[in-house]
C-alpha atoms as a PDB file:
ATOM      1  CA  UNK A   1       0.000   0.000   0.000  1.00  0.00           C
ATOM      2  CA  UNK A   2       1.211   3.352  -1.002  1.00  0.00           C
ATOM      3  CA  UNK A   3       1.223   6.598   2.411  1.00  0.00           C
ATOM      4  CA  UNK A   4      -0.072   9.516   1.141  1.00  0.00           C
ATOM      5  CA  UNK A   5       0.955  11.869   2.569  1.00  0.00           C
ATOM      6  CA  UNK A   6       0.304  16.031   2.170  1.00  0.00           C
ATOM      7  CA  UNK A   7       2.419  18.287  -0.004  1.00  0.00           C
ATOM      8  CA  UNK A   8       3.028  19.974   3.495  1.00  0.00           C
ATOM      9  CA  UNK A   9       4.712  16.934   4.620  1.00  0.00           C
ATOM     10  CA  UNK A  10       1.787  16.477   7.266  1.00  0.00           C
ATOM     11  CA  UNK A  11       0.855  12.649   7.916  1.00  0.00           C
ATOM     12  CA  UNK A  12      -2.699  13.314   8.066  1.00  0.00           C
ATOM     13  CA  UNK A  13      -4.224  13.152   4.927  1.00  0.00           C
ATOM     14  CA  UNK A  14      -7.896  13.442   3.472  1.00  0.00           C
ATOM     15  CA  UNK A  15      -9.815  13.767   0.242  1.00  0.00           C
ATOM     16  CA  UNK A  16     -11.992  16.802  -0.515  1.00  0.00           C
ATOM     17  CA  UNK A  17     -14.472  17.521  -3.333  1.00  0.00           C
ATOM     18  CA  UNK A  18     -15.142  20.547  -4.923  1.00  0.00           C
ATOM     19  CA  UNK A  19     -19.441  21.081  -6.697  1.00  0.00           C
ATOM     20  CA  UNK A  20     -20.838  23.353  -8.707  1.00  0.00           C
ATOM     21  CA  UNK A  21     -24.459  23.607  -7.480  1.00  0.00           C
ATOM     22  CA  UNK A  22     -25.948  26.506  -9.831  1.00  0.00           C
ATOM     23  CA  UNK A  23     -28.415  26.231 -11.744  1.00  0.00           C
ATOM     24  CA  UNK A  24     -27.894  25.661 -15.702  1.00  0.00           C
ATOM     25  CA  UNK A  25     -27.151  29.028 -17.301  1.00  0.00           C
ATOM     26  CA  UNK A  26     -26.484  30.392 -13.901  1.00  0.00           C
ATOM     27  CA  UNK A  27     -23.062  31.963 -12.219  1.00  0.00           C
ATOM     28  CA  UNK A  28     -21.232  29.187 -10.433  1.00  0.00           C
ATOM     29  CA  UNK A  29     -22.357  28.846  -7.117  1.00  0.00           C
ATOM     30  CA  UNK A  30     -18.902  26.167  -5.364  1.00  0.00           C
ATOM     31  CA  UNK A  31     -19.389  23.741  -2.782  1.00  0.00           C
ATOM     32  CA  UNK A  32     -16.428  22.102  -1.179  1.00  0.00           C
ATOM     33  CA  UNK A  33     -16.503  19.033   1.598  1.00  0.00           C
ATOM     34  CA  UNK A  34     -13.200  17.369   3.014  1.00  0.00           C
ATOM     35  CA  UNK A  35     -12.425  15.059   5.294  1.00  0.00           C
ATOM     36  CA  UNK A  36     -12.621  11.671   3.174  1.00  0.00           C
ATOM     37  CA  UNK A  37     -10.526   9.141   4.357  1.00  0.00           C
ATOM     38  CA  UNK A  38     -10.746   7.619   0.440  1.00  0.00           C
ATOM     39  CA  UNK A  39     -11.070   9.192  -3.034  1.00  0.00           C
ATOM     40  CA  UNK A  40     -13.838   6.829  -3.832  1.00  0.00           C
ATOM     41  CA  UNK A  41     -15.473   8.052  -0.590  1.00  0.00           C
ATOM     42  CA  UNK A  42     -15.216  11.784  -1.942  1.00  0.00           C
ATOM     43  CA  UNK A  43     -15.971  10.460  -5.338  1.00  0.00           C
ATOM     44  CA  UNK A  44     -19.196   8.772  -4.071  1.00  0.00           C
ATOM     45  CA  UNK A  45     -19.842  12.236  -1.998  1.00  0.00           C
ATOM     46  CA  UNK A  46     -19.981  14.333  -4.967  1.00  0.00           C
ATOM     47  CA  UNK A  47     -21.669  12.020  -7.733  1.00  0.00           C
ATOM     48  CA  UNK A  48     -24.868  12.515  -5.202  1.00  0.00           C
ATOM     49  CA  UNK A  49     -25.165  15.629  -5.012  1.00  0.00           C
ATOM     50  CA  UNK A  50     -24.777  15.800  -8.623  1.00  0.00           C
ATOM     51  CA  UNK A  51     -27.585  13.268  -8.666  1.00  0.00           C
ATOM     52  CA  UNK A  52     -29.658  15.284  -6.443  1.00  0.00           C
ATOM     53  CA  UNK A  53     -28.917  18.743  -8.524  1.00  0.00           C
ATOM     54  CA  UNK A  54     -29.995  16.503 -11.685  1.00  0.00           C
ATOM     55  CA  UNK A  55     -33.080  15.150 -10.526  1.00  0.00           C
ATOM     56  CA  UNK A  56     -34.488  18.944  -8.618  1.00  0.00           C
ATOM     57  CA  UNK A  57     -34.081  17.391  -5.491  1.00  0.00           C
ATOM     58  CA  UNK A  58     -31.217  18.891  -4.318  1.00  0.00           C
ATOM     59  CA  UNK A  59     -31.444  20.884  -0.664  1.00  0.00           C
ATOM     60  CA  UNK A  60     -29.062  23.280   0.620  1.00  0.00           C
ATOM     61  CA  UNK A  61     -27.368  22.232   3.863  1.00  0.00           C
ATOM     62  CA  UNK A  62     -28.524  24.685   6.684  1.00  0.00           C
ATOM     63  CA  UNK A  63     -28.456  24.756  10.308  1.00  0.00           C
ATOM     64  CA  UNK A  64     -31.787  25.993  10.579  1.00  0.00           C
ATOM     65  CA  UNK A  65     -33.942  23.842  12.766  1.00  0.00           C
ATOM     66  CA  UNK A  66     -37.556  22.581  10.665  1.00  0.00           C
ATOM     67  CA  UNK A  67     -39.329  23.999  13.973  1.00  0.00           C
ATOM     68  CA  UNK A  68     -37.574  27.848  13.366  1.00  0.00           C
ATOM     69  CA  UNK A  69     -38.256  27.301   9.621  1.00  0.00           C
ATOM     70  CA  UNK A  70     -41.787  26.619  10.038  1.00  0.00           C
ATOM     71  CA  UNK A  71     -42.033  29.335  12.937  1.00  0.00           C
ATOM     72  CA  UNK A  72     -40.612  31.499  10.228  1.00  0.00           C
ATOM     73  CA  UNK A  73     -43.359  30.670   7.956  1.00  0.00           C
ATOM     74  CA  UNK A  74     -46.277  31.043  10.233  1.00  0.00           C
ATOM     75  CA  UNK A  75     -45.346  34.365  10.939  1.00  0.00           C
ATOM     76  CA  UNK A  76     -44.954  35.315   6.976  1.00  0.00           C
ATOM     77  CA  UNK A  77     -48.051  33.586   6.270  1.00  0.00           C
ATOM     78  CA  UNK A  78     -51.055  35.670   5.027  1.00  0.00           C
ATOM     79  CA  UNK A  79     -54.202  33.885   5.000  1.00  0.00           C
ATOM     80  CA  UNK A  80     -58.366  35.453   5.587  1.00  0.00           C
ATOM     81  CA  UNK A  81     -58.783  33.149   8.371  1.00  0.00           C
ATOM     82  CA  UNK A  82     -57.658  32.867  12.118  1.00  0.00           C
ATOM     83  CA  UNK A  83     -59.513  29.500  12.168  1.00  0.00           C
ATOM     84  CA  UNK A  84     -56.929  28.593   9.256  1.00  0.00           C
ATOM     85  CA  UNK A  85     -54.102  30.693  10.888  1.00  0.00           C
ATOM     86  CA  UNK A  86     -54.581  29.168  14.170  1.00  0.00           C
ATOM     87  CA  UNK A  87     -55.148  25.838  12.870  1.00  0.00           C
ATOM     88  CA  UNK A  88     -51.455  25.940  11.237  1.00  0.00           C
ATOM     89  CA  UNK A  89     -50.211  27.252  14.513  1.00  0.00           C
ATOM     90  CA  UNK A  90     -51.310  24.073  16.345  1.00  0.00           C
ATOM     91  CA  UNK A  91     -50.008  22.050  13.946  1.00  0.00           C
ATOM     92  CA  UNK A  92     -46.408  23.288  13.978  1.00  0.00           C
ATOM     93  CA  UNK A  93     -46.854  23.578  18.129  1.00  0.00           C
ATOM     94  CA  UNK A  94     -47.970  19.647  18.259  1.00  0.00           C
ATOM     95  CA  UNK A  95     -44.883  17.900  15.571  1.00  0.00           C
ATOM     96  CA  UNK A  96     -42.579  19.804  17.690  1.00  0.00           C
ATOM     97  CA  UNK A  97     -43.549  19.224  21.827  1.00  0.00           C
ATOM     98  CA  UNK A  98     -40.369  17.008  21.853  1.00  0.00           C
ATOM     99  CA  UNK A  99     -37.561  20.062  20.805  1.00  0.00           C
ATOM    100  CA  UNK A 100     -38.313  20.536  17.162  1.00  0.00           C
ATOM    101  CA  UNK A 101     -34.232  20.202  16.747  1.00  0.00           C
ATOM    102  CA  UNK A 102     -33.870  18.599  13.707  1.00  0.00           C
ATOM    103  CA  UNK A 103     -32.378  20.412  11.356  1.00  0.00           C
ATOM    104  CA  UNK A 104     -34.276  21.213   8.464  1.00  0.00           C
ATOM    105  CA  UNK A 105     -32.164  19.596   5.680  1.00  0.00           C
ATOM    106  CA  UNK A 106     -32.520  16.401   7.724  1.00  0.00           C
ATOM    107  CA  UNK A 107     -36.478  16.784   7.262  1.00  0.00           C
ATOM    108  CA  UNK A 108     -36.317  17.095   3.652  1.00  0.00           C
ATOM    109  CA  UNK A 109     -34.037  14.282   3.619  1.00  0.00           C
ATOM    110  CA  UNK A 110     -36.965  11.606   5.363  1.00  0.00           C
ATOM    111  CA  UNK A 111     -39.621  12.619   3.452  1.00  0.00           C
ATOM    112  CA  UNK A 112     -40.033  10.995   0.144  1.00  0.00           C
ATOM    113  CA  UNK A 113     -40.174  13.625  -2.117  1.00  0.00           C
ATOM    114  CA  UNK A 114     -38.620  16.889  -1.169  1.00  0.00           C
ATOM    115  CA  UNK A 115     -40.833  19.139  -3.364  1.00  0.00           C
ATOM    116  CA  UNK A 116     -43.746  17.766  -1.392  1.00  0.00           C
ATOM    117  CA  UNK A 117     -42.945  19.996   1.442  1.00  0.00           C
END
């Protein structure tokens, strides 16, 4: 087996990727992840969000919460009728009595088709 090592002469060594996640016809818009112990591991990485970007179903990583995203949205939201408007309070108040800390990428992630949501 061949060490790899750095070009900094470090012994710690890892593989990073480098994505364009733009649109077509759009400015590039870079993503970079490290921290792959193996190339196919970066390689493997990369090809899915590729995948995702291909298929629409690509989602931004963010460390916003689905509870604050959904708070966020309640207090955007427009609508003729405080039944309605209270009715999508409760709603958000009930799926999150246990924290509401998943992150909101996570969410997207489980559910089965992202542009569902």
């Amino acid at each position: 087996m061949v060490d790899r090592k750095c070009t900094c002469g470090s012994e710690v060594f890892s593989w990073t990727y480098v994505v364009d996640v733009a649109a077509k016809g759009q400015a590039r818009d870079k993503r970079m992840k490290d921290g792959f112990k193996t190339k196919a591991d970066a390689v493997g990485a990369m090809n899915a969000i590729e995948k995702d970007k291909a298929e629409g179903t690509y989602v931004e990583p963010s460390k916003l919460t689905a509870k604050a995203y959904l708070t966020q949205w309640l207090a955007g939201l427009t609508v003729q009728s405080a039944t309605t408007q209270n009715g999508y309070k409760n709603a958000v108040e009930h799926l999150f009595r246990g924290g509401g800390r998943l992150p909101l990428v996570a969410a997207v992630n489980q559910a089965e088709d992202p542009r569902a949501l």
